[in-house]
Every structure is written in structure tokens, then in C-alpha cells.
C-alpha atoms as a PDB file:
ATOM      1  CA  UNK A   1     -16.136 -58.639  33.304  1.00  0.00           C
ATOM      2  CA  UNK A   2     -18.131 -57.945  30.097  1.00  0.00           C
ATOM      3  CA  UNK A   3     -17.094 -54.415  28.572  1.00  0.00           C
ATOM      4  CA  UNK A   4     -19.479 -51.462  27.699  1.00  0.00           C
ATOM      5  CA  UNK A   5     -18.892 -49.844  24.317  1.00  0.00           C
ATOM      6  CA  UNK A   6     -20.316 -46.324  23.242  1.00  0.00           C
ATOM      7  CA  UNK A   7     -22.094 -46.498  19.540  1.00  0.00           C
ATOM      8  CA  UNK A   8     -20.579 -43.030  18.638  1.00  0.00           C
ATOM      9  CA  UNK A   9     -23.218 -42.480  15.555  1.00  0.00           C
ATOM     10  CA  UNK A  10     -25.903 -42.056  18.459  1.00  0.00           C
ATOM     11  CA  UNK A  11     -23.416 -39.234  20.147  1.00  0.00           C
ATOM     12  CA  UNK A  12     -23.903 -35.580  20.117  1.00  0.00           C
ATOM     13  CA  UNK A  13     -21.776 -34.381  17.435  1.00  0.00           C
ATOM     14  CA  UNK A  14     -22.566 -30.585  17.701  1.00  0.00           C
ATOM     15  CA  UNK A  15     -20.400 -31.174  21.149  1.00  0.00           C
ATOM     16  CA  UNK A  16     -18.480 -34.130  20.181  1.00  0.00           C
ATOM     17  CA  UNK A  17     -15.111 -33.444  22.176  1.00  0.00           C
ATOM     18  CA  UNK A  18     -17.351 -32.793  24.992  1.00  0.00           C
ATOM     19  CA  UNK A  19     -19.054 -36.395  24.694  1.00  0.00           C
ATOM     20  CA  UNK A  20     -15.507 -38.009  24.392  1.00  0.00           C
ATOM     21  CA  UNK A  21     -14.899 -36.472  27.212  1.00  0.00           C
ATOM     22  CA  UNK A  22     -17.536 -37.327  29.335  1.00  0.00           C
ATOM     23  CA  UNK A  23     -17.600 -41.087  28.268  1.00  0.00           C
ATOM     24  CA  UNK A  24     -14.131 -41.613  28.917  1.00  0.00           C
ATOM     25  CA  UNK A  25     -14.669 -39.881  32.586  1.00  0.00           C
ATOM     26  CA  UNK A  26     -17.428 -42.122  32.713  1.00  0.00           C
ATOM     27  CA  UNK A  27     -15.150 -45.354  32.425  1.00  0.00           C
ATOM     28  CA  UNK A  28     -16.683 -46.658  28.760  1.00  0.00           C
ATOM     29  CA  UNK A  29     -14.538 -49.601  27.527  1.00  0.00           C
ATOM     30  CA  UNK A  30     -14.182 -48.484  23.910  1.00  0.00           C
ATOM     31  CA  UNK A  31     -15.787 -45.860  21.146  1.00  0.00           C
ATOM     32  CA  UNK A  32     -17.471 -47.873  18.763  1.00  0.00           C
ATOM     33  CA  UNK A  33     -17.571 -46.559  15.627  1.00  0.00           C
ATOM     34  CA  UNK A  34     -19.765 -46.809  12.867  1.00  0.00           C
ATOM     35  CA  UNK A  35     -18.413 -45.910   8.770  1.00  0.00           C
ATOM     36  CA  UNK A  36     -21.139 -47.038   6.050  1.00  0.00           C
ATOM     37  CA  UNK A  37     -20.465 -46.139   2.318  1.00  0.00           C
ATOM     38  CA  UNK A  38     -23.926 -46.202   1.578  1.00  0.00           C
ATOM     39  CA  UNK A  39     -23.996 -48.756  -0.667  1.00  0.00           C
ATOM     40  CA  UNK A  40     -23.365 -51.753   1.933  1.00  0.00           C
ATOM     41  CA  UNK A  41     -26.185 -50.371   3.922  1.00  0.00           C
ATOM     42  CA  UNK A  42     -28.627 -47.601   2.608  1.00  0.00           C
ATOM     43  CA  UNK A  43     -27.330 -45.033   4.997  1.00  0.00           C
ATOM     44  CA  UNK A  44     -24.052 -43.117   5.791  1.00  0.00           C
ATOM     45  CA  UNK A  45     -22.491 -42.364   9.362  1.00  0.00           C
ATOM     46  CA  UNK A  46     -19.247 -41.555  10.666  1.00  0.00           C
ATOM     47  CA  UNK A  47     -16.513 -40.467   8.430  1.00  0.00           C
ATOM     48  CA  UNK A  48     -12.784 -41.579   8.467  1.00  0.00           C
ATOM     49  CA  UNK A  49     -12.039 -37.942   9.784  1.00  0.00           C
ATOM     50  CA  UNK A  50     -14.242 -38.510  12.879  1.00  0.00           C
ATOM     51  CA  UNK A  51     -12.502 -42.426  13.370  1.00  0.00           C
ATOM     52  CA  UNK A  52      -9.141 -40.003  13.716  1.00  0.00           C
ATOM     53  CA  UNK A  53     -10.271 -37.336  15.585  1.00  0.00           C
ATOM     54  CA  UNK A  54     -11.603 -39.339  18.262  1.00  0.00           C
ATOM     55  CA  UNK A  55      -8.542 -42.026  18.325  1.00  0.00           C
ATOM     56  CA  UNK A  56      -6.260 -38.586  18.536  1.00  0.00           C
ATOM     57  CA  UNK A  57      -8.830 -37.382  21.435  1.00  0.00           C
ATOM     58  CA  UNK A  58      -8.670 -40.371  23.716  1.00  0.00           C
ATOM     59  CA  UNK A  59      -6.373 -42.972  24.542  1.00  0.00           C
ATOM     60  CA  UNK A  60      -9.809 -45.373  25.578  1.00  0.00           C
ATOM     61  CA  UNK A  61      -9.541 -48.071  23.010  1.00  0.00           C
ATOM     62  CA  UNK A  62     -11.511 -47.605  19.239  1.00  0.00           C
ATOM     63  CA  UNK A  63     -13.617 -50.238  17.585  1.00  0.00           C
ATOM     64  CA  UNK A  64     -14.141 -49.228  14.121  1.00  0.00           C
ATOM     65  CA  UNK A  65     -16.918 -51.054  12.076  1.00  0.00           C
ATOM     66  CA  UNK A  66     -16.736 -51.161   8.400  1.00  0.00           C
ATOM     67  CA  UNK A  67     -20.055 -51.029   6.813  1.00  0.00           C
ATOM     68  CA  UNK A  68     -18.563 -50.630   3.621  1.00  0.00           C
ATOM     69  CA  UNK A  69     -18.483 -52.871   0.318  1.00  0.00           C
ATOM     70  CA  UNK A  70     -15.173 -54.694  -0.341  1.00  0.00           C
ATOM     71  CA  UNK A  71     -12.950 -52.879   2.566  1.00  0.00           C
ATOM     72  CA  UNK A  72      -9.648 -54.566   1.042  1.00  0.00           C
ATOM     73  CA  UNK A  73      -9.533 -51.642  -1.225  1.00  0.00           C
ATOM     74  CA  UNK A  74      -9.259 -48.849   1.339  1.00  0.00           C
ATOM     75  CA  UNK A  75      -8.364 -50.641   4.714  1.00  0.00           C
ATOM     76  CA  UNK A  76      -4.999 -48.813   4.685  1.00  0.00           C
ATOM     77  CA  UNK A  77      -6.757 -45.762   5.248  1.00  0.00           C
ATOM     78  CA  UNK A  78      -8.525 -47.037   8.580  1.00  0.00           C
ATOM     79  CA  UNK A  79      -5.415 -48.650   9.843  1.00  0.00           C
ATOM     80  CA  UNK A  80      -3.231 -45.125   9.457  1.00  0.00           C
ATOM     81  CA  UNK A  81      -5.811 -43.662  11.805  1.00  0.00           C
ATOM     82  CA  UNK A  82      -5.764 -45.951  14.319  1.00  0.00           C
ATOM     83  CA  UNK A  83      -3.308 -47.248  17.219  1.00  0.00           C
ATOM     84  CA  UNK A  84      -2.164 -51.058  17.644  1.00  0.00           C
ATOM     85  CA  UNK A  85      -4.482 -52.346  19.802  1.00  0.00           C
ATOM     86  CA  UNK A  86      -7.548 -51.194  17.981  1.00  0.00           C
ATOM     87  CA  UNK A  87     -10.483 -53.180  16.582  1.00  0.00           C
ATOM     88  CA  UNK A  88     -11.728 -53.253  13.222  1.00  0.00           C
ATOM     89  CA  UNK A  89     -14.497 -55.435  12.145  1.00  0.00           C
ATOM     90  CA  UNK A  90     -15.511 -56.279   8.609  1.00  0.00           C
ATOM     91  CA  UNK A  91     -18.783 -57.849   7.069  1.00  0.00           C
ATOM     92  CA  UNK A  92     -17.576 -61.154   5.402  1.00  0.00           C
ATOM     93  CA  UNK A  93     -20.569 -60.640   2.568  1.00  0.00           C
ATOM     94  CA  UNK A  94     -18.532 -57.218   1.782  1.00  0.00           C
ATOM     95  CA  UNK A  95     -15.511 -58.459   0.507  1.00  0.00           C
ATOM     96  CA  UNK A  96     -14.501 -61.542  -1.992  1.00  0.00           C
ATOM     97  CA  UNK A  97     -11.771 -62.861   0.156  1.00  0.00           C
ATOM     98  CA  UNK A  98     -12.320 -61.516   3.487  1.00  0.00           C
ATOM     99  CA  UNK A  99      -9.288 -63.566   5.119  1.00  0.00           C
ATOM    100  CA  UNK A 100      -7.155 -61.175   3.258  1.00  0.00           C
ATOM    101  CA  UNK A 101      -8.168 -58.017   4.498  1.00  0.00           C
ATOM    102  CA  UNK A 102      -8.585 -59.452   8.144  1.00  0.00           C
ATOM    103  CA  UNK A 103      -4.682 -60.365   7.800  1.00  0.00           C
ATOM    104  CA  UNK A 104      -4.069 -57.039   6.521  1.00  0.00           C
ATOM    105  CA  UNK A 105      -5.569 -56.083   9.764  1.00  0.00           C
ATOM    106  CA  UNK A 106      -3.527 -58.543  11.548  1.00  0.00           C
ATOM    107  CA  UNK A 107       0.227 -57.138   9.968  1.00  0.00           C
ATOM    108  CA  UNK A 108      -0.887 -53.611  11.126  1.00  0.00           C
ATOM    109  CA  UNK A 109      -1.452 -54.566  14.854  1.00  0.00           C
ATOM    110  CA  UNK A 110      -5.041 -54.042  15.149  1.00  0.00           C
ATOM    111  CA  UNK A 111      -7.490 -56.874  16.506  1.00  0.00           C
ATOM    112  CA  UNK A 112      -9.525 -58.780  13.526  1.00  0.00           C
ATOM    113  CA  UNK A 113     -12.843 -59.201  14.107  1.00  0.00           C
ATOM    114  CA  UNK A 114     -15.954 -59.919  11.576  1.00  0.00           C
ATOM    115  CA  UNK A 115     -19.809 -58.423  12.001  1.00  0.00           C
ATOM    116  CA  UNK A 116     -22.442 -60.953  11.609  1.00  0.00           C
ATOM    117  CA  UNK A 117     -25.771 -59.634  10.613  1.00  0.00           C
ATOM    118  CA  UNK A 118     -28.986 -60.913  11.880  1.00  0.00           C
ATOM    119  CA  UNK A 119     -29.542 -63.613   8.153  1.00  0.00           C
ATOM    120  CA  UNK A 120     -25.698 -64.720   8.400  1.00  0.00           C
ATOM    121  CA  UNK A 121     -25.322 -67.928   9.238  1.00  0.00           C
ATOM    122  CA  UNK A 122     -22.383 -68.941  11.250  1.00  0.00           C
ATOM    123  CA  UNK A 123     -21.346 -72.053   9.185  1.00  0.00           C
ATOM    124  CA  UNK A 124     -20.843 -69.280   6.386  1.00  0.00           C
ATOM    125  CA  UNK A 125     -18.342 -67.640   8.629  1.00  0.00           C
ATOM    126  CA  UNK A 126     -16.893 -70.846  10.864  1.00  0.00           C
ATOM    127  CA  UNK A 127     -13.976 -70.940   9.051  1.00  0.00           C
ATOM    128  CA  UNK A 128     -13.387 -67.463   9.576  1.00  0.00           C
ATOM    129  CA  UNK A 129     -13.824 -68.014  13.070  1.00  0.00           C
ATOM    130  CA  UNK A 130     -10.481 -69.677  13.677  1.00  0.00           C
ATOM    131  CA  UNK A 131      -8.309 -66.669  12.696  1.00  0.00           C
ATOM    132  CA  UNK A 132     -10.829 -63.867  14.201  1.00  0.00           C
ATOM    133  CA  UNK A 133     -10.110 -62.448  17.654  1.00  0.00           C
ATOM    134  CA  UNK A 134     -13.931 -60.670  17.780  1.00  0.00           C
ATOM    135  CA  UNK A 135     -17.427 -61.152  16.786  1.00  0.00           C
ATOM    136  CA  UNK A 136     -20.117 -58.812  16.419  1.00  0.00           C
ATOM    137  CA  UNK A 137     -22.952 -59.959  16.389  1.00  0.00           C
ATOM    138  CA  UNK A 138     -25.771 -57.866  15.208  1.00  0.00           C
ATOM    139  CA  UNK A 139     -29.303 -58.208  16.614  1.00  0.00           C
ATOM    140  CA  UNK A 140     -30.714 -55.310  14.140  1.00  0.00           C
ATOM    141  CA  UNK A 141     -30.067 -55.110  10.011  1.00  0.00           C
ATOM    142  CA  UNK A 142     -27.055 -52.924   9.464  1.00  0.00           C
ATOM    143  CA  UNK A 143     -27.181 -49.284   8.812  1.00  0.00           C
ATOM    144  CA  UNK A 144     -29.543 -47.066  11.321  1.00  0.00           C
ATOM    145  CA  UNK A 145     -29.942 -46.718  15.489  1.00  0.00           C
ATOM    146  CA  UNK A 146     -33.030 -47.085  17.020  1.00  0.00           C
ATOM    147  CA  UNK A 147     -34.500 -50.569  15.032  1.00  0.00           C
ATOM    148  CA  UNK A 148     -36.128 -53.497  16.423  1.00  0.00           C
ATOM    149  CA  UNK A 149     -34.495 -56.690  17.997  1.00  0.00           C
ATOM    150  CA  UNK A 150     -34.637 -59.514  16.194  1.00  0.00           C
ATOM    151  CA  UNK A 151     -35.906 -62.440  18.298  1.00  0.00           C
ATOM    152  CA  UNK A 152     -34.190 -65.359  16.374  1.00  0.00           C
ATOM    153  CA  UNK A 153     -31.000 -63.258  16.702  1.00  0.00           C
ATOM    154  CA  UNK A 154     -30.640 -64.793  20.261  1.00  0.00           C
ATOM    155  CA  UNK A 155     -30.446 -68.631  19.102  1.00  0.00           C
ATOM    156  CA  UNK A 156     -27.589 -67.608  17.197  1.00  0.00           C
ATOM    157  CA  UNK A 157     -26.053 -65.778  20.006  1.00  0.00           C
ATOM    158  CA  UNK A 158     -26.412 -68.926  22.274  1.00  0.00           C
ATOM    159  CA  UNK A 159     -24.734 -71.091  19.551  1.00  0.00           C
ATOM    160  CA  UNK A 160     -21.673 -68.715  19.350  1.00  0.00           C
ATOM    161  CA  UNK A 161     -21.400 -68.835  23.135  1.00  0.00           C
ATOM    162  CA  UNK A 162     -20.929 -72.889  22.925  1.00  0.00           C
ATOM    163  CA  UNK A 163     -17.763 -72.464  20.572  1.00  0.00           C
ATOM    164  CA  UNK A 164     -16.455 -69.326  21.472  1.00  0.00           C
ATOM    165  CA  UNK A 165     -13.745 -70.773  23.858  1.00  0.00           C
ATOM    166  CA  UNK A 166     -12.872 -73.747  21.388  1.00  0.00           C
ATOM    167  CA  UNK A 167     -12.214 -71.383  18.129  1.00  0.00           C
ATOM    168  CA  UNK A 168     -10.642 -68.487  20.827  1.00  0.00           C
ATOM    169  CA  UNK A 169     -12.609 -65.311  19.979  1.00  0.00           C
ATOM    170  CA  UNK A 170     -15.096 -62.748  21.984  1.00  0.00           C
ATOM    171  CA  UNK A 171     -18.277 -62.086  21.659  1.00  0.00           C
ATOM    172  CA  UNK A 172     -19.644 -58.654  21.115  1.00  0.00           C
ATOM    173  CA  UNK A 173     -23.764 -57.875  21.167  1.00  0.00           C
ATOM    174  CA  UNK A 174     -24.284 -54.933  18.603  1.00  0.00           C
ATOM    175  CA  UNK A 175     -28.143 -53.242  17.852  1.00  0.00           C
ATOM    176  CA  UNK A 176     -31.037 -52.783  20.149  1.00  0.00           C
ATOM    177  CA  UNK A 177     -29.106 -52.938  23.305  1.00  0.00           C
ATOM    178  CA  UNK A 178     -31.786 -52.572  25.833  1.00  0.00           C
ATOM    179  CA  UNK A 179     -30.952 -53.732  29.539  1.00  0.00           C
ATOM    180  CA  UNK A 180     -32.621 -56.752  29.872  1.00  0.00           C
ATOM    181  CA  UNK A 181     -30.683 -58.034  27.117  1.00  0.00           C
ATOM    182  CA  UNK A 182     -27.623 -57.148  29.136  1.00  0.00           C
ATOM    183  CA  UNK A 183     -29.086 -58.870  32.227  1.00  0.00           C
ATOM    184  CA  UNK A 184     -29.379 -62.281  30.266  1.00  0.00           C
ATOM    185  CA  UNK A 185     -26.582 -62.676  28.548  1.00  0.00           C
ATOM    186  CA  UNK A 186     -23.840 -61.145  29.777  1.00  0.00           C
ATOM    187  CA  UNK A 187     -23.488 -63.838  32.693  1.00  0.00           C
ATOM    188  CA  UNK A 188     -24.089 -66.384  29.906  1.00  0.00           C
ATOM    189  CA  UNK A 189     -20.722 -65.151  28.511  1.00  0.00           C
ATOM    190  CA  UNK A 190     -20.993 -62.436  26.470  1.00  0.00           C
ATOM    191  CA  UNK A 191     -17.959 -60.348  26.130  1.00  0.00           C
ATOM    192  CA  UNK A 192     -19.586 -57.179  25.570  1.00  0.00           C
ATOM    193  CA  UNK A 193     -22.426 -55.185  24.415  1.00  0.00           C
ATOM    194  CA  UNK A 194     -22.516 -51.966  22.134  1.00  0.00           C
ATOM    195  CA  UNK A 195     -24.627 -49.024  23.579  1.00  0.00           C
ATOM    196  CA  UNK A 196     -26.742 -46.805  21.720  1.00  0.00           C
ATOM    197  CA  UNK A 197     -29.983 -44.910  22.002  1.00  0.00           C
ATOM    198  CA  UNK A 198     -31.510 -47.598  23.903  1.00  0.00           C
ATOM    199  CA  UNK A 199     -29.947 -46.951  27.070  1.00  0.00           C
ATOM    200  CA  UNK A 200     -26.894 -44.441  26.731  1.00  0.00           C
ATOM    201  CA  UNK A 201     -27.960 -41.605  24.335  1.00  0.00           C
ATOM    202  CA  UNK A 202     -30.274 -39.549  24.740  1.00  0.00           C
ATOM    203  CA  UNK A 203     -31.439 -39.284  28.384  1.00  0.00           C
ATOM    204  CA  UNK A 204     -31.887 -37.552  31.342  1.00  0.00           C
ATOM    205  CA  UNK A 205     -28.735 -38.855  33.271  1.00  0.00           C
ATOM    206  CA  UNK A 206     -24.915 -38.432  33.279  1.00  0.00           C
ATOM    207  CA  UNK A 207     -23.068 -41.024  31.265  1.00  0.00           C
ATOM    208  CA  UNK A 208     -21.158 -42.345  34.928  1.00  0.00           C
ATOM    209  CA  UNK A 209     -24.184 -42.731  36.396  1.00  0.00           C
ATOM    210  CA  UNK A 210     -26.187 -44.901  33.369  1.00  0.00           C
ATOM    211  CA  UNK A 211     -22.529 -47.427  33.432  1.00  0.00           C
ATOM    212  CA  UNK A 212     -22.566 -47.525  36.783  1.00  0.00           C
ATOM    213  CA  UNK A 213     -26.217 -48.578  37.348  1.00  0.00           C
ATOM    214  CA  UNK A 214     -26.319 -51.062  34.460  1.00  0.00           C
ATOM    215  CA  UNK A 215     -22.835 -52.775  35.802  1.00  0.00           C
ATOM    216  CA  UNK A 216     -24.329 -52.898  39.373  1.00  0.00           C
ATOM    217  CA  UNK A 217     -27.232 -54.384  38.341  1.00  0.00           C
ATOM    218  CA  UNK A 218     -25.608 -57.131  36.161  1.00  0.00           C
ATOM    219  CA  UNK A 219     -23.563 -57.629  38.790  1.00  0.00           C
ATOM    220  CA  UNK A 220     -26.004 -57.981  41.225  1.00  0.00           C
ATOM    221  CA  UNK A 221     -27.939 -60.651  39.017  1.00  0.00           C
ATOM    222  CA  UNK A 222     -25.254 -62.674  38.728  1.00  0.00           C
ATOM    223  CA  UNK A 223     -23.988 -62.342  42.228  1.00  0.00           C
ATOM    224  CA  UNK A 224     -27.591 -63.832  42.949  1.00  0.00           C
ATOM    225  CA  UNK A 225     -27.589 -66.718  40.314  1.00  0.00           C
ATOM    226  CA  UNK A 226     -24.350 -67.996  41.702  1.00  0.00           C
ATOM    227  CA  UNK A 227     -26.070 -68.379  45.073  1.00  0.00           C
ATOM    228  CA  UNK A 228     -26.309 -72.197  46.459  1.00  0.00           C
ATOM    229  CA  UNK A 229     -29.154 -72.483  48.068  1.00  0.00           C
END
């Protein structure tokens, strides 16, 4: 079963223990969240002291995201927030030797995983590949909710889905997370999908009731595509 993963820079922050709350009641898979430095991507989100309060608020497993130029330098900081079992991605273009910090990541008891963004190729990151346990793949540039999907996005998705069992990793849809998208590739294989303004933020229904309506109706698709007629 694909997991659902709450993009916690879209999240109410004037009531923030209140949305932890209610997401974890709700059965969400993970808190995703989001740190930019502002010079990685033109924008700044969540802090290292909202990564810890919301790790010390829940015992649903964190995602962390590094949006941050050359992470090496202040992983250690992350990692002392965080429990084993956690996930931190990095952006390979971030960091000169990005197999270093991911091992870093590795010794602490975290899961590796790398962000690719929409112009990353994957033979730039293949090798990489081998020793990651998650990819995110971004369908929208870095650094603010709310953008665009980007089409061509999907033809990379597809080719990750054809070597994701060889090279042993996951595969995570980040950016412009509408349903639809949900409905066609999660019985594809997709491991899991990052939710945002597009469907979770926002709107006029309870958290429990937006998971359990998209994971019905995923369900219910592929329930119907495995029919033999």
C-alpha cells in the first residue's frame, strides 16, 4: 500500500500542535518536512526548531527534506533532532560529494534518500541510486507550494519505476499532488505521494475524511484494473 505524507509548510502553523494532532488521528504515514536556506531555492520554510518540535510531538514517522546548499556541513544538526527510523533527503546538486553526507545519514540510523528535481537527470544520480533507500521525485521546481506540474516529469517517473526493484529503493511523488496523479500511478508502483495544498490543506473537510476518500478511491481503481474479464 502506497503511503500518504503531509507537506507540513502547507500546515496551519498559528495552530500547529493542533494540525499534528489531527493528521496523526487521521492515520497520515509521515510529516514531511520542508527546510530551505534560501540560497538553494529562493525561499525559506520550516526551521530546524519546527523539524524537533514536531518529531518530539508525534511518534508518526518524519521525512525531513533538505533544501539547503552543501548539507554535509550542518547534517549533525538534523540528525540530533530526529529518531532512527527517520528520513532525510538531500539534493545531490547541493553538495560536492553527496555519498558522504548520505552515509553520515546512514551511521546515525536514519533512512538515505536523495530529491530529484524536475531538470535532474537520473543517469546523474544512478550511481547514487545503489546506496539510497528513497527517492523523491519532484514534479514542481523546488522552493514554494501551489506551482504547476511539470508534464515531462512523468517520463521520468515511469523510468524510475522500471529500476526501482533492481537498485532496491522507493519511490516518493513530491509537488503538485493532485488526485488524478494519485489514481495513475500509485498502482503503477509508486511508493508514495507528498500532500500539499492540492488536496490536503486548505479545505472544507476533516483531514480523516480527505485520506480516507483518496485511499478508497485508489483502491477502488485498482481493485477494478485487476479485474479479468
Amino acid at each position: 500500500m502506497y503511503e500518504l505524507n503531509a507537506s507540513m509548510m502547507c500546515a496551519d502553523f498559528g495552530h500547529l500542535a493542533e494540525e499534528v494532532r489531527s493528521l496523526e488521528k487521521a492515520g497520515i504515514d509521515s510529516f514531511h518536512i520542508d527546510i530551505m536556506d534560501g540560497r538553494y531555492v529562493p525561499n525559506f520554510a520550516m526551521s530546524l526548531n519546527d523539524m524537533r518540535y514536531i518529531a518530539n510531538a508525534t511518534k508518526t514517522p518524519i521525512d525531513v527534506h533538505l533544501m539547503i546548499e552543501h548539507p554535509n556541513n550542518l547534517i549533525h544538526m538534523f540528525l540530533g533532532g530526529l529518531r532512527p527510523g527517520d528520513t532525510v533527503y538531500i539534493h545531490p546538486e547541493a553538495e560536492y560529494h553527496p555519498s558522504t553526507t548520505l552515509q553520515k545519514i546512514i551511521n546515525a540510523g536514519m533512512i538515505p534518500g536523495i530529491a530529484i528535481n524536475p531538470g535532474t537527470s537520473i543517469e546523474t544520480v544512478y550511481e547514487m541510486l545503489r546506496i539510497v533507500d528513497k527517492v523523491l521525485v519532484m514534479s514542481v521546481n523546488p522552493g514554494n507550494a501551489g506551482q504547476m506540474y511539470l508534464p515531462y516529469v512523468g517520463d521520468k517517473m515511469e523510468r524510475l519505476l522500471e529500476i526501482k526493484e533492481k537498485m532496491g529503493f522507493k519511490i516518493y511523488w513530491d509537488g503538485a499532488c493532485s488526485l488524478d496523479k494519485i489514481e495513475e500511478f500509485a498502482p503503477k508502483g509508486v511508493d508514495g505521494f507528498v500532500l500539499g495544498s492540492t488536496i490536503l490543506f486548505g479545505k472544507k473537510h476533516l483531514y480523516d475524511e480527505i485520506l480516507i476518500n483518496v485511499r478508497n478511491l485508489v483502491k477502488q481503481q485498482t481493485e477494478f484494473e485487476g479485474l479479468i474479464f
